[in-house]
C-alpha atoms as a PDB file:
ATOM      1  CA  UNK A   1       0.857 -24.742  16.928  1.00  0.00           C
ATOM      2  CA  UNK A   2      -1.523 -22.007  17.249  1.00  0.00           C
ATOM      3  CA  UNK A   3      -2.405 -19.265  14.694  1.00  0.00           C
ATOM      4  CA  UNK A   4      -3.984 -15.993  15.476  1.00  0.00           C
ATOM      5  CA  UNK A   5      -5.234 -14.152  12.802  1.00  0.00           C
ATOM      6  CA  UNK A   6      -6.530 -10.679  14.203  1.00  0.00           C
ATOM      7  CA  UNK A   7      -7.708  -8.280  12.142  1.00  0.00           C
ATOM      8  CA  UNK A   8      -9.813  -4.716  13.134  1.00  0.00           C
ATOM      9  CA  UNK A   9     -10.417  -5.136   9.570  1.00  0.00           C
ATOM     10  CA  UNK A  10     -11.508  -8.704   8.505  1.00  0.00           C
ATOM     11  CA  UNK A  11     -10.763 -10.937   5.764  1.00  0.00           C
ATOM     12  CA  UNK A  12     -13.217 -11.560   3.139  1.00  0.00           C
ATOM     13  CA  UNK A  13     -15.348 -14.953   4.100  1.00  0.00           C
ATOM     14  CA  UNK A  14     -13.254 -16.918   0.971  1.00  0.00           C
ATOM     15  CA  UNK A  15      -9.521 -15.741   2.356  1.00  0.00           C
ATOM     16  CA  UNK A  16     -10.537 -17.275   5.719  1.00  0.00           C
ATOM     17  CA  UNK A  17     -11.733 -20.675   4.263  1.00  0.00           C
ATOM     18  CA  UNK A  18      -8.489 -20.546   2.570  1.00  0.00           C
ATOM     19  CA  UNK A  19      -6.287 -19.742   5.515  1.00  0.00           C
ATOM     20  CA  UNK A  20      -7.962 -22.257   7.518  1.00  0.00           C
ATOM     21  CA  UNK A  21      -7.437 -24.888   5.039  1.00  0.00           C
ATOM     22  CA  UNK A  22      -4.240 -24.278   4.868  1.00  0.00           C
ATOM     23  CA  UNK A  23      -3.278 -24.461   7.984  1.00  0.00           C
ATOM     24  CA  UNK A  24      -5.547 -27.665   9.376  1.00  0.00           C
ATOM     25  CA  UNK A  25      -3.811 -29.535   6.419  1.00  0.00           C
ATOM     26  CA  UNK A  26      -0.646 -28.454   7.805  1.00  0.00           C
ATOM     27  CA  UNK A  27      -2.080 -29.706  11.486  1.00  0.00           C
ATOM     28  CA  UNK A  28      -2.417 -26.435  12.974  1.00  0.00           C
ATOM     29  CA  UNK A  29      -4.894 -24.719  14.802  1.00  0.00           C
ATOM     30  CA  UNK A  30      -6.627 -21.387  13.610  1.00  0.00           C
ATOM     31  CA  UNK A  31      -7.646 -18.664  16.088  1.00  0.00           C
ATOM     32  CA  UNK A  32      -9.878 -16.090  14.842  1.00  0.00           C
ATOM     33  CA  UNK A  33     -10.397 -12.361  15.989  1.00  0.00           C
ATOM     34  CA  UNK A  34     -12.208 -10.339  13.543  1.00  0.00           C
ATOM     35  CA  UNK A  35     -13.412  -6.834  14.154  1.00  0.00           C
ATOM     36  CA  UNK A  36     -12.770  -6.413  17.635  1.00  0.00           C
ATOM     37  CA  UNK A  37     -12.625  -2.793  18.926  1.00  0.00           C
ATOM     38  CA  UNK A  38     -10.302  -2.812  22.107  1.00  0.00           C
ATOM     39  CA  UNK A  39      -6.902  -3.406  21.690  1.00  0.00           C
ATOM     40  CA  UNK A  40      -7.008  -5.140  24.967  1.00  0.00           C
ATOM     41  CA  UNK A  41      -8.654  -8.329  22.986  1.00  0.00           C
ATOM     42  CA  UNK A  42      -5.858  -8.640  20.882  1.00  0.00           C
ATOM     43  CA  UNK A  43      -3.618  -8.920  24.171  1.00  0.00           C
ATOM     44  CA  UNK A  44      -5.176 -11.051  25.663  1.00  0.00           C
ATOM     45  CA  UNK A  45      -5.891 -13.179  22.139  1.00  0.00           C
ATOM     46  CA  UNK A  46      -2.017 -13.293  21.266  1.00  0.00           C
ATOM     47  CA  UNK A  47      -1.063 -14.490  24.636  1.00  0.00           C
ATOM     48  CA  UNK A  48      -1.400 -18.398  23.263  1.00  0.00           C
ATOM     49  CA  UNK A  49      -0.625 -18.185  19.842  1.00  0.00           C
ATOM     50  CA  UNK A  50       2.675 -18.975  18.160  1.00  0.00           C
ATOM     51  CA  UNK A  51       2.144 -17.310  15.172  1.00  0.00           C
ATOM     52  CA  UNK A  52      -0.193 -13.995  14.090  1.00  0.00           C
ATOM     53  CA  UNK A  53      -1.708 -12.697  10.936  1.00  0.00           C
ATOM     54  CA  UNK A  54      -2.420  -9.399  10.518  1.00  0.00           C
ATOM     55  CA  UNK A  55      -3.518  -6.516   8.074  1.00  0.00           C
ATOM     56  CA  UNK A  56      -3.329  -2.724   9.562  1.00  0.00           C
ATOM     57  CA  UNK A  57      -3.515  -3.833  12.829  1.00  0.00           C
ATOM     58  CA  UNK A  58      -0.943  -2.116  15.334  1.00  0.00           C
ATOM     59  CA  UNK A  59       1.715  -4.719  16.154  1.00  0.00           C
ATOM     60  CA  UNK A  60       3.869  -2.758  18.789  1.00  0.00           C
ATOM     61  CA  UNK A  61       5.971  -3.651  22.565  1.00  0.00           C
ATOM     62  CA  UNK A  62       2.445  -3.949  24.256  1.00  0.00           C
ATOM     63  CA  UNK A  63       1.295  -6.738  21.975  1.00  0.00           C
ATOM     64  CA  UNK A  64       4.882  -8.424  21.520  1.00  0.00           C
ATOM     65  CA  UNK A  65       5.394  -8.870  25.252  1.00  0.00           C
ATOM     66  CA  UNK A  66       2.016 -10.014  25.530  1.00  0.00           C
ATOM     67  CA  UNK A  67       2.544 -12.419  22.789  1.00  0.00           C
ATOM     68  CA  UNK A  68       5.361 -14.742  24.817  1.00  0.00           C
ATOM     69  CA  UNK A  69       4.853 -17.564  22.949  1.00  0.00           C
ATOM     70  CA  UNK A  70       5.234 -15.855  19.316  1.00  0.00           C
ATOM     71  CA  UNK A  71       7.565 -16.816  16.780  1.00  0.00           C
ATOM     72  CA  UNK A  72       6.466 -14.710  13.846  1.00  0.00           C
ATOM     73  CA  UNK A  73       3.792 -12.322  12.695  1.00  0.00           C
ATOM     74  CA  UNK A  74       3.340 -11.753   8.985  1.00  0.00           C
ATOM     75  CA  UNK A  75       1.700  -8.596   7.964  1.00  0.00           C
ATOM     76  CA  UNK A  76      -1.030  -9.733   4.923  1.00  0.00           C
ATOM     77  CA  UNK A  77       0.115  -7.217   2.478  1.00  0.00           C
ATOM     78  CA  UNK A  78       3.049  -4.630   1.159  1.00  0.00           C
ATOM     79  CA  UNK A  79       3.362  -1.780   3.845  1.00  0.00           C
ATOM     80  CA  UNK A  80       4.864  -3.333   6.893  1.00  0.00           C
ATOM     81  CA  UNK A  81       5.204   0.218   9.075  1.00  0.00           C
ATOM     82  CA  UNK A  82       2.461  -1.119  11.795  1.00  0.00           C
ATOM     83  CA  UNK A  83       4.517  -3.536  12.706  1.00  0.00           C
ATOM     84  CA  UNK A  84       7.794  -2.615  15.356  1.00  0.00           C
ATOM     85  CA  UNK A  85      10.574  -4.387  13.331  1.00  0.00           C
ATOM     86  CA  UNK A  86      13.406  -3.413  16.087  1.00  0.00           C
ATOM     87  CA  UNK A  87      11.189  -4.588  18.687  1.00  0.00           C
ATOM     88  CA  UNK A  88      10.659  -8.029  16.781  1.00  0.00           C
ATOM     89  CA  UNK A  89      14.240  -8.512  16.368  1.00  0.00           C
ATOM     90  CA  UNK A  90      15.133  -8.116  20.053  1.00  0.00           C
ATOM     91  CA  UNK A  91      12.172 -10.782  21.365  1.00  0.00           C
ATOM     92  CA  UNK A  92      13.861 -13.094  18.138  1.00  0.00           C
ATOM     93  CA  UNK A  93      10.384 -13.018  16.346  1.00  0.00           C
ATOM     94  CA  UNK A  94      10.454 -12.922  12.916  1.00  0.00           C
ATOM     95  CA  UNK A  95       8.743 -10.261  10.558  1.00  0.00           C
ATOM     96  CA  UNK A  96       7.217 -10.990   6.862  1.00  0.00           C
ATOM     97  CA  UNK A  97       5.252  -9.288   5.021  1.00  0.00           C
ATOM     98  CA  UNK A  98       3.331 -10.951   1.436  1.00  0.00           C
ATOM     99  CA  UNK A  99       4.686  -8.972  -1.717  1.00  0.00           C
ATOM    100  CA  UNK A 100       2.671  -8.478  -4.418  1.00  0.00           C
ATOM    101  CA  UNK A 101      -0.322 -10.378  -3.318  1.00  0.00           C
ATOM    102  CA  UNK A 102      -2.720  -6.809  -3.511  1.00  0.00           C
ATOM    103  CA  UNK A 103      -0.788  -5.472  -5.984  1.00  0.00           C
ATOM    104  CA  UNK A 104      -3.181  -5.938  -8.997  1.00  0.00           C
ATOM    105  CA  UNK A 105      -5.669  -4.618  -6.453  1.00  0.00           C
ATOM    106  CA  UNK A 106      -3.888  -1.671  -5.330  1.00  0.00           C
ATOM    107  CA  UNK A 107      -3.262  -0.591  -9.410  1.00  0.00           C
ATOM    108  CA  UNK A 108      -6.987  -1.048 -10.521  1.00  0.00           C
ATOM    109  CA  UNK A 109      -7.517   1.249  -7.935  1.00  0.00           C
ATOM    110  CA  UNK A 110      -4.904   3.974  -8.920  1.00  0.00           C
ATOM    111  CA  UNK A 111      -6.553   3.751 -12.153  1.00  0.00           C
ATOM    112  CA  UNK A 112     -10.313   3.981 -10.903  1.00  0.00           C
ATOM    113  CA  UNK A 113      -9.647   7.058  -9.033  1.00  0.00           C
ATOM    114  CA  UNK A 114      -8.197   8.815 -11.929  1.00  0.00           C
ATOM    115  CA  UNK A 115     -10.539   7.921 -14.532  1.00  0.00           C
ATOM    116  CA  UNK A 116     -12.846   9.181 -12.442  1.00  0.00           C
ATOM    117  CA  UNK A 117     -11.206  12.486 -12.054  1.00  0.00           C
ATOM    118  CA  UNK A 118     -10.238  12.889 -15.493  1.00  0.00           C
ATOM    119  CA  UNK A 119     -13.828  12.458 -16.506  1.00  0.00           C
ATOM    120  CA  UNK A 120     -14.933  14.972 -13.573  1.00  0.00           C
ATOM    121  CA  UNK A 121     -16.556  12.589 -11.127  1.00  0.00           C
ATOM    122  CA  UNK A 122     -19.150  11.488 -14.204  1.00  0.00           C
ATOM    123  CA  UNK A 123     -20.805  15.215 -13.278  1.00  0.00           C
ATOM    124  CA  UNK A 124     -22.231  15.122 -16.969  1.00  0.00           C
ATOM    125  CA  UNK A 125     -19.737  17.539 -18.173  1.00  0.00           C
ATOM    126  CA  UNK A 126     -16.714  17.131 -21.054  1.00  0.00           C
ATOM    127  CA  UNK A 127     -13.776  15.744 -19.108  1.00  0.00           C
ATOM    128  CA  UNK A 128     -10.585  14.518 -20.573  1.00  0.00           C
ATOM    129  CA  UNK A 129      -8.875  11.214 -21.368  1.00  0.00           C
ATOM    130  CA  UNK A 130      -6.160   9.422 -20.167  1.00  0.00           C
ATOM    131  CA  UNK A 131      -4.613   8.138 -23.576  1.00  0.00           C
ATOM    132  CA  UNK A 132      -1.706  10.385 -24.404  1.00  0.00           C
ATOM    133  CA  UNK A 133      -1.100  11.702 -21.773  1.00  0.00           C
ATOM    134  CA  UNK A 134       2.476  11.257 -19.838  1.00  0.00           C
ATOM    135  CA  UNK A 135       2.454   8.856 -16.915  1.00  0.00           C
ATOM    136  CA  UNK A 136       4.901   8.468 -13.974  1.00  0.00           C
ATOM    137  CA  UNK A 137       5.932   5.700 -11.547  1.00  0.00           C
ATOM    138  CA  UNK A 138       7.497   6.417  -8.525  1.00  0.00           C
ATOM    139  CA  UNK A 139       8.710   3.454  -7.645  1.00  0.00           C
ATOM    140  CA  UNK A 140       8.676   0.630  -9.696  1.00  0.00           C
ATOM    141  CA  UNK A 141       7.942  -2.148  -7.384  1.00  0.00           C
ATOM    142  CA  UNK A 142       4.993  -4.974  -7.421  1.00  0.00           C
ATOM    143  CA  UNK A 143       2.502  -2.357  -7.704  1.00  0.00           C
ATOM    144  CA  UNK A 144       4.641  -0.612 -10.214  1.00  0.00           C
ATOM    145  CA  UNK A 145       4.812  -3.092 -12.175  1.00  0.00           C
ATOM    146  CA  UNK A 146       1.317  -3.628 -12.437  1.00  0.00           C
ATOM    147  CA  UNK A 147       0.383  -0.176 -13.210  1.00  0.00           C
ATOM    148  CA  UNK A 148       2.437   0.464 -16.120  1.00  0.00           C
ATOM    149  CA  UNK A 149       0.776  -2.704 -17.855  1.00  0.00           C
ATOM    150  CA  UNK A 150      -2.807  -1.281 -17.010  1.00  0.00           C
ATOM    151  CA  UNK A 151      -0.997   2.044 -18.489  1.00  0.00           C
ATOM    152  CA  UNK A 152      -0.379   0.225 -21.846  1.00  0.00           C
ATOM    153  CA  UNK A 153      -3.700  -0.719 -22.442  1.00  0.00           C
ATOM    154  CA  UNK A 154      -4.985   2.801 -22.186  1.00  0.00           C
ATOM    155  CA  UNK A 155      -1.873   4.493 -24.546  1.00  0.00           C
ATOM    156  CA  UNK A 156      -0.276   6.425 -22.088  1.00  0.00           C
ATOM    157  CA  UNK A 157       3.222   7.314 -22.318  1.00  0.00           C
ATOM    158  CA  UNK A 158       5.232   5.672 -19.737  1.00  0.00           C
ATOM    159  CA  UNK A 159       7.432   6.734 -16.901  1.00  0.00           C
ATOM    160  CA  UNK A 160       9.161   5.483 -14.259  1.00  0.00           C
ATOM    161  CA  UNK A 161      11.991   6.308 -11.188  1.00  0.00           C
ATOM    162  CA  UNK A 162      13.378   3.827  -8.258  1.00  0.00           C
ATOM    163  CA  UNK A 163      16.928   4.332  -7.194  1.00  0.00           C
ATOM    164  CA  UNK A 164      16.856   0.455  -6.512  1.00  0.00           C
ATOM    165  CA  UNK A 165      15.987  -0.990  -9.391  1.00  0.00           C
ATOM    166  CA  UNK A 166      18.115  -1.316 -12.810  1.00  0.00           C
ATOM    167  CA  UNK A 167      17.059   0.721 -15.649  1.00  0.00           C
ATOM    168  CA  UNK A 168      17.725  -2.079 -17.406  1.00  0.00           C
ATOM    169  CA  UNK A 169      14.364  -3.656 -16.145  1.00  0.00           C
ATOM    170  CA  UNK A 170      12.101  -0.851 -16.372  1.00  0.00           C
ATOM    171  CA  UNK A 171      13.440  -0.420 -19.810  1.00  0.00           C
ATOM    172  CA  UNK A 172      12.631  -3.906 -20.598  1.00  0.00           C
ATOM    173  CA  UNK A 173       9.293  -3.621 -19.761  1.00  0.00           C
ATOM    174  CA  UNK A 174       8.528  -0.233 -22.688  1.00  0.00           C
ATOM    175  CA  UNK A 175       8.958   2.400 -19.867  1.00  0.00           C
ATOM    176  CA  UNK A 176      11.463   5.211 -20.037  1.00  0.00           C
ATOM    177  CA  UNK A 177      13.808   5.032 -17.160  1.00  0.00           C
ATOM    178  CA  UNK A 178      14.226   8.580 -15.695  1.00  0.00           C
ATOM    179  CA  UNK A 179      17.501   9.428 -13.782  1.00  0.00           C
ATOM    180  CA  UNK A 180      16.255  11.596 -11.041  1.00  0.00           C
ATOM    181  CA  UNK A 181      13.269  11.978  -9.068  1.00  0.00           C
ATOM    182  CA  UNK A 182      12.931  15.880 -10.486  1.00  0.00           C
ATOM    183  CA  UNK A 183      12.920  14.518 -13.848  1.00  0.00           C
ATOM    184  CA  UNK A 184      10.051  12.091 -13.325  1.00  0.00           C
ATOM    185  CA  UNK A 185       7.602  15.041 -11.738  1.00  0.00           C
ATOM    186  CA  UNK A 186       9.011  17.851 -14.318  1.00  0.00           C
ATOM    187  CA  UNK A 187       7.938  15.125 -17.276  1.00  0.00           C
ATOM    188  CA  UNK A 188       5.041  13.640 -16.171  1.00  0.00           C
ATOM    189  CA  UNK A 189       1.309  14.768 -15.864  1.00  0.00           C
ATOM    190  CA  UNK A 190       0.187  11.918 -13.761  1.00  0.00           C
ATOM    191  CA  UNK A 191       2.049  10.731 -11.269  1.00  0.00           C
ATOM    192  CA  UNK A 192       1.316   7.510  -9.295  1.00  0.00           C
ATOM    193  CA  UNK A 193       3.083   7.175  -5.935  1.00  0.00           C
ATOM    194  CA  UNK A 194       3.983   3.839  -4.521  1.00  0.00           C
ATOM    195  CA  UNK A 195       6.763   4.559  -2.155  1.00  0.00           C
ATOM    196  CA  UNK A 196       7.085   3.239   1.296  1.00  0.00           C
ATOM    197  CA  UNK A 197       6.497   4.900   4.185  1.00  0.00           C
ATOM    198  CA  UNK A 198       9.803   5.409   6.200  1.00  0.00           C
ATOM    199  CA  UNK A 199      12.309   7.454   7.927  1.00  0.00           C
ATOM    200  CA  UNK A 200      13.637   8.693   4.415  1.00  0.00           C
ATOM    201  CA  UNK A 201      10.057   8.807   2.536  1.00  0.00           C
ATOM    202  CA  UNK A 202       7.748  10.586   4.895  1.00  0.00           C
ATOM    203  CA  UNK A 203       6.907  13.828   4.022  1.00  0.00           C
ATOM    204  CA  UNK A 204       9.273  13.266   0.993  1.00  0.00           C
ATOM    205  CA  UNK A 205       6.511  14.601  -1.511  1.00  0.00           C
ATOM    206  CA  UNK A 206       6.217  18.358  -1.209  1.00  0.00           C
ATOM    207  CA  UNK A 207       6.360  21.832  -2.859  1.00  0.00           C
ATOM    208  CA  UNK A 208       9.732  21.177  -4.796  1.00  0.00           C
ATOM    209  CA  UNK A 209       8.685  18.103  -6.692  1.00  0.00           C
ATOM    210  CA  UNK A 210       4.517  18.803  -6.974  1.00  0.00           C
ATOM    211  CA  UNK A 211       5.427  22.612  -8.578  1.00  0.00           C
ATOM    212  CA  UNK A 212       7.348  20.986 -10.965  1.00  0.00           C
ATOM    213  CA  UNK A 213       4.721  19.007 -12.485  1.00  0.00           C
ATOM    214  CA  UNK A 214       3.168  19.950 -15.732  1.00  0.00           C
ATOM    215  CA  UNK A 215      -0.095  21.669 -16.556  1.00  0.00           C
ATOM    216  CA  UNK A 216      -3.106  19.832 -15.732  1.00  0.00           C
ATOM    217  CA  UNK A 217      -1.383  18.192 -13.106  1.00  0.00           C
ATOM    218  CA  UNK A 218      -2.738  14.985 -10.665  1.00  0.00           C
ATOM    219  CA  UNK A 219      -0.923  13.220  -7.679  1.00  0.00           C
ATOM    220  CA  UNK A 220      -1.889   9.496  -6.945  1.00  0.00           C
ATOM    221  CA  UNK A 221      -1.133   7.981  -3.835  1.00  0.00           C
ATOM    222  CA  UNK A 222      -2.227   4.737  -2.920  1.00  0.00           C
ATOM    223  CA  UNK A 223       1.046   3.947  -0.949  1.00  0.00           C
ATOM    224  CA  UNK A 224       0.521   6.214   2.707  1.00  0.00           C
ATOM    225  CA  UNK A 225      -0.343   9.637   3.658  1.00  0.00           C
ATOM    226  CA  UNK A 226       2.671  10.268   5.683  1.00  0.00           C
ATOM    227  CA  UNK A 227       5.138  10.251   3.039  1.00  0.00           C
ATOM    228  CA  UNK A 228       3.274  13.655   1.751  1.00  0.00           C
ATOM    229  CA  UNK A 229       4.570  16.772   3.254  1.00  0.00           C
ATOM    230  CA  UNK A 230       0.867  18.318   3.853  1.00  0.00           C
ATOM    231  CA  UNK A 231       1.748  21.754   4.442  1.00  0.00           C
ATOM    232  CA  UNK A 232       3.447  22.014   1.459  1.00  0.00           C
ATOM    233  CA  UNK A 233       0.384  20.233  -0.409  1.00  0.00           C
ATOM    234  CA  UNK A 234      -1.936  23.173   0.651  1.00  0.00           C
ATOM    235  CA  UNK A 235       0.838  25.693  -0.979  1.00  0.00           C
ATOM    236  CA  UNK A 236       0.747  23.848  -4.382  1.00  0.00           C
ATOM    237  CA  UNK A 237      -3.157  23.652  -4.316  1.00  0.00           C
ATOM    238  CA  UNK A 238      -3.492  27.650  -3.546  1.00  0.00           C
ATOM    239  CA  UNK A 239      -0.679  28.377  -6.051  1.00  0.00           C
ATOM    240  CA  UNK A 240      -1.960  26.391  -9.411  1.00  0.00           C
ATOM    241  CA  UNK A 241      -6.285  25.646  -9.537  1.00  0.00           C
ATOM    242  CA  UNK A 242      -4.732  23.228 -12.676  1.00  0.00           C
ATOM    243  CA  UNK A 243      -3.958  20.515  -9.954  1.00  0.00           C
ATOM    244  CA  UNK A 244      -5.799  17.827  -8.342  1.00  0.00           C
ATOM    245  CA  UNK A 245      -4.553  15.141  -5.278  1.00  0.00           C
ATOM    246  CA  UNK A 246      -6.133  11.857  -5.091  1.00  0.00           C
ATOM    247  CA  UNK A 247      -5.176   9.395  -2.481  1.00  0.00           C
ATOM    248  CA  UNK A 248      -6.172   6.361  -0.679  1.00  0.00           C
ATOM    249  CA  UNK A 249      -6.808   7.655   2.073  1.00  0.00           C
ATOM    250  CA  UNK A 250      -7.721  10.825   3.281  1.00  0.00           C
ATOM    251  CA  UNK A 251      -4.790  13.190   4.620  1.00  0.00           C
ATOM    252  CA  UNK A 252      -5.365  15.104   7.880  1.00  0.00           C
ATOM    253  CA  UNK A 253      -5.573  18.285   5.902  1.00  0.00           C
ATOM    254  CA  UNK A 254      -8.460  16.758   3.903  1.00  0.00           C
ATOM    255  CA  UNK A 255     -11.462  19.587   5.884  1.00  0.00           C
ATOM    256  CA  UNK A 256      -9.447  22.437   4.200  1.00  0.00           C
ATOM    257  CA  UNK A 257      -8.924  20.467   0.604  1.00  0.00           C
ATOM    258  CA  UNK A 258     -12.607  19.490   0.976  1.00  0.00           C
ATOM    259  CA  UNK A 259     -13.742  23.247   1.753  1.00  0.00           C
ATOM    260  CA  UNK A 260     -11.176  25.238  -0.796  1.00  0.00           C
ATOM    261  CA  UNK A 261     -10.820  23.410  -3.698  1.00  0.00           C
ATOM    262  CA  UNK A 262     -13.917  20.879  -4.488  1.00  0.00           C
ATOM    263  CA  UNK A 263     -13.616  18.929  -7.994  1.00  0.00           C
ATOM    264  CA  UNK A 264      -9.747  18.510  -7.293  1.00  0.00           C
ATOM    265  CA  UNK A 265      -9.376  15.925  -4.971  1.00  0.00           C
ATOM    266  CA  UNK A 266     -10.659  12.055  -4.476  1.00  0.00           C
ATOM    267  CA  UNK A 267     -10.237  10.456  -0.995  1.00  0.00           C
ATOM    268  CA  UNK A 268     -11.206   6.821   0.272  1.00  0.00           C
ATOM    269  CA  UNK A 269     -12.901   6.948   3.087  1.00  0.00           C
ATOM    270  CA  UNK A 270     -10.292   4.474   4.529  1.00  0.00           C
ATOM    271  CA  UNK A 271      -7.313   2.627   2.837  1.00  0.00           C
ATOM    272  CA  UNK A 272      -9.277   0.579  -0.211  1.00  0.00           C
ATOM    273  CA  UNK A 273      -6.045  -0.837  -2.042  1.00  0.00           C
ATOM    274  CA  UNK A 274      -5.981  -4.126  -1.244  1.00  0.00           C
ATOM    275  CA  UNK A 275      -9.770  -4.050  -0.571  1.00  0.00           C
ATOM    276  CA  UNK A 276     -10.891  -6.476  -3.067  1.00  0.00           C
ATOM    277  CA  UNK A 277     -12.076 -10.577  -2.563  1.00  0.00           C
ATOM    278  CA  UNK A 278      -8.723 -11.721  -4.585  1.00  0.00           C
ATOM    279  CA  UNK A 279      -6.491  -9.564  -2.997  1.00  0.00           C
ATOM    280  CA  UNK A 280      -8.087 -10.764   0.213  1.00  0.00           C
ATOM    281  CA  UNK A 281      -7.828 -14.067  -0.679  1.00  0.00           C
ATOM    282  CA  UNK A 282      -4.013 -14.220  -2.316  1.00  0.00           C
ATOM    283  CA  UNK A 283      -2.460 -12.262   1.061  1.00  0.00           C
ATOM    284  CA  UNK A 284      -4.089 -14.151   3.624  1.00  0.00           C
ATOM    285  CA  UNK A 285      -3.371 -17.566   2.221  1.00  0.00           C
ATOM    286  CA  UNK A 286       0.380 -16.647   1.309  1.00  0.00           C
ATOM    287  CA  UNK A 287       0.770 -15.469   5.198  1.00  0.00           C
ATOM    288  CA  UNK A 288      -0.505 -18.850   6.589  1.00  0.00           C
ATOM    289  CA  UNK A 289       2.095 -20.723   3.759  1.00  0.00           C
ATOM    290  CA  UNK A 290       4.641 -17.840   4.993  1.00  0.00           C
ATOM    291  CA  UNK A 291       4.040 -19.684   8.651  1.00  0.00           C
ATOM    292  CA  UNK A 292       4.154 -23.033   7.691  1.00  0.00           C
ATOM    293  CA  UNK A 293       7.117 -22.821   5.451  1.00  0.00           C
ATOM    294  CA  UNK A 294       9.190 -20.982   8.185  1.00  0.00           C
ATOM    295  CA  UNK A 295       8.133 -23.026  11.336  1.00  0.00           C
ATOM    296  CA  UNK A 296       8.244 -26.232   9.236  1.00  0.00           C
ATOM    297  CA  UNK A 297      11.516 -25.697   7.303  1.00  0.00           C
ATOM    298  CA  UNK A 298      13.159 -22.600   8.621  1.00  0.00           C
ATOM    299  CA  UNK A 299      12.034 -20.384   5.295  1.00  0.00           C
ATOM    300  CA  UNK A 300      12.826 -16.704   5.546  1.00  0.00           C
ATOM    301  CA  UNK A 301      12.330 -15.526   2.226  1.00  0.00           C
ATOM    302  CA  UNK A 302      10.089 -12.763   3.186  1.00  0.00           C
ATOM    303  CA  UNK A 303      11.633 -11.911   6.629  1.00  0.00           C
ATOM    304  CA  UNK A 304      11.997  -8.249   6.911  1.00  0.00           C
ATOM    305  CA  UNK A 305      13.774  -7.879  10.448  1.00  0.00           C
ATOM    306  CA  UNK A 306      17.124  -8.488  10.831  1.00  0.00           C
END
């Protein structure tokens, strides 16, 4: 059995060694591609391999019906919307994705990029703190989860909203349980954004909820760009100068945020959640046991394809 891993963006040198290992002791073979810059490599790379590993890279028809020996492709990470699920399902190639592997990653991060705001870029001016102040979770996943424990150690006070999960469990963890989506940006000065990117989530986040938010008010999204209604962003920025966006990830209206309204926005230059040597490490070798598990005993656990 052959395993591709192609990646535009490459594993750290450790998550490699660890993928490799992990498959040879299983008695596969690892193919790499690493930083290759026409798509056309990965086409004719996949052609041979049974299985592929990838990060951000564009999995779409062009690459599945190249891929004609392919049984599965797991996407190293959370956000699965690079890879064509329907199109999977109708070649009878399984999907996964590896849950929580970045998530730590993803949460330091939320919390670097506000610190950082809150204390003004470290311009050498007064800033503020983030003790005290009121905290919400939009969706209280993996990453979630994660962030509302980094959120105890610096006293905030702790919100959180997901349709699909009990309040039960949120409320077991210290966090207030809010009923509605209105109620978590009307209560909370900090809001940290971790919902997928989908048919019901993109452009989601406009004018309604982000006018709602308190004084002082900062947006965090390290989940995707697309689920932010842009146009609407730019109406909330000209309408209060008391709120800031910071997101992994620069948005397409980023020249006119940039130009208008410096000192109230943070932007990666490109998506930095899971952009760490652990989180590298934990979501490449949990794809390549994803593989071996479902070739060898027909695991699906993480399957996300019907």
């Amino acid at each position: 059995m052959k395993v591709l891993v192609a990646t535009e963006k490459p594993f750290a040198g450790e998550a490699v060694k660890g993928i490799r290992k992990e498959l040879e002791n299983a008695g596969y073979e690892l193919s790499l591609l690493e930083a290759y810059t026409d798509k056309k490599e990965l086409l004719s790379a996949v052609k041979e391999a049974d299985a592929l590993i990838v990060r951000s890279d564009i999995v779409d028809t062009g690459v599945l019906d190249a891929a004609t020996r392919l049984k599965i492709v797991v996407r190293a990470g959370a956000g699965y919307d690079n890879i064509d699920l329907e199109a999977c399902t109708a070649r009878d190639i399984v999907a996964m994705n590896t849950p929580g592997q970045n998530s730590n990653a993803v949460a330091e991060l939320a919390f670097g990029m506000m610190v950082y705001q809150a204390r003004g870029g470290f311009n050498g001016k007064p800033g503020t703190e983030l003790r005290g102040k009121s905290l919400g979770i939009h969706a209280y996943g993996n990453v979630g989860k994660y962030v509302a424990k980094i959120a105890r150690g610096f006293g905030m006070e702790i919100f959180a909203f997901d349709p699909f999960v009990d309040d039960k469990i949120i409320e077991k963890d210290g966090i207030k349980a809010l009923k509605t989506v209105e109620d978590l940006y009307s209560n909370c000065q900090y809001v940290s954004l971790h919902i997928p990117a989908n048919n019901q989530t993109k452009a989601s986040i406009g004018y309604k909820l982000l006018s709602m938010m308190p004084g002082n008010a900062t947006l965090v999204n390290t989940a995707r760009k697309e689920v932010i209604n842009e146009q609407e962003l730019m109406k909330v920025f000209a309408e209060r100068d008391d709120f800031s966006y910071l997101s992994d990830i620069a948005p397409d209206c980023s020249d006119d945020i940039i130009t208008k309204y410096p000192g109230r926005y943070f932007f990666t230059p490109k998506k930095m959640g899971a952009q760490t040597a652990e989180a590298n490490i934990n979501a490449g070798i949990a794809a390549a046991s994803q593989i071996i598990a479902f070739l060898e005993e027909g695991d699906e656990t993480f399957r996300l394809n019907s």
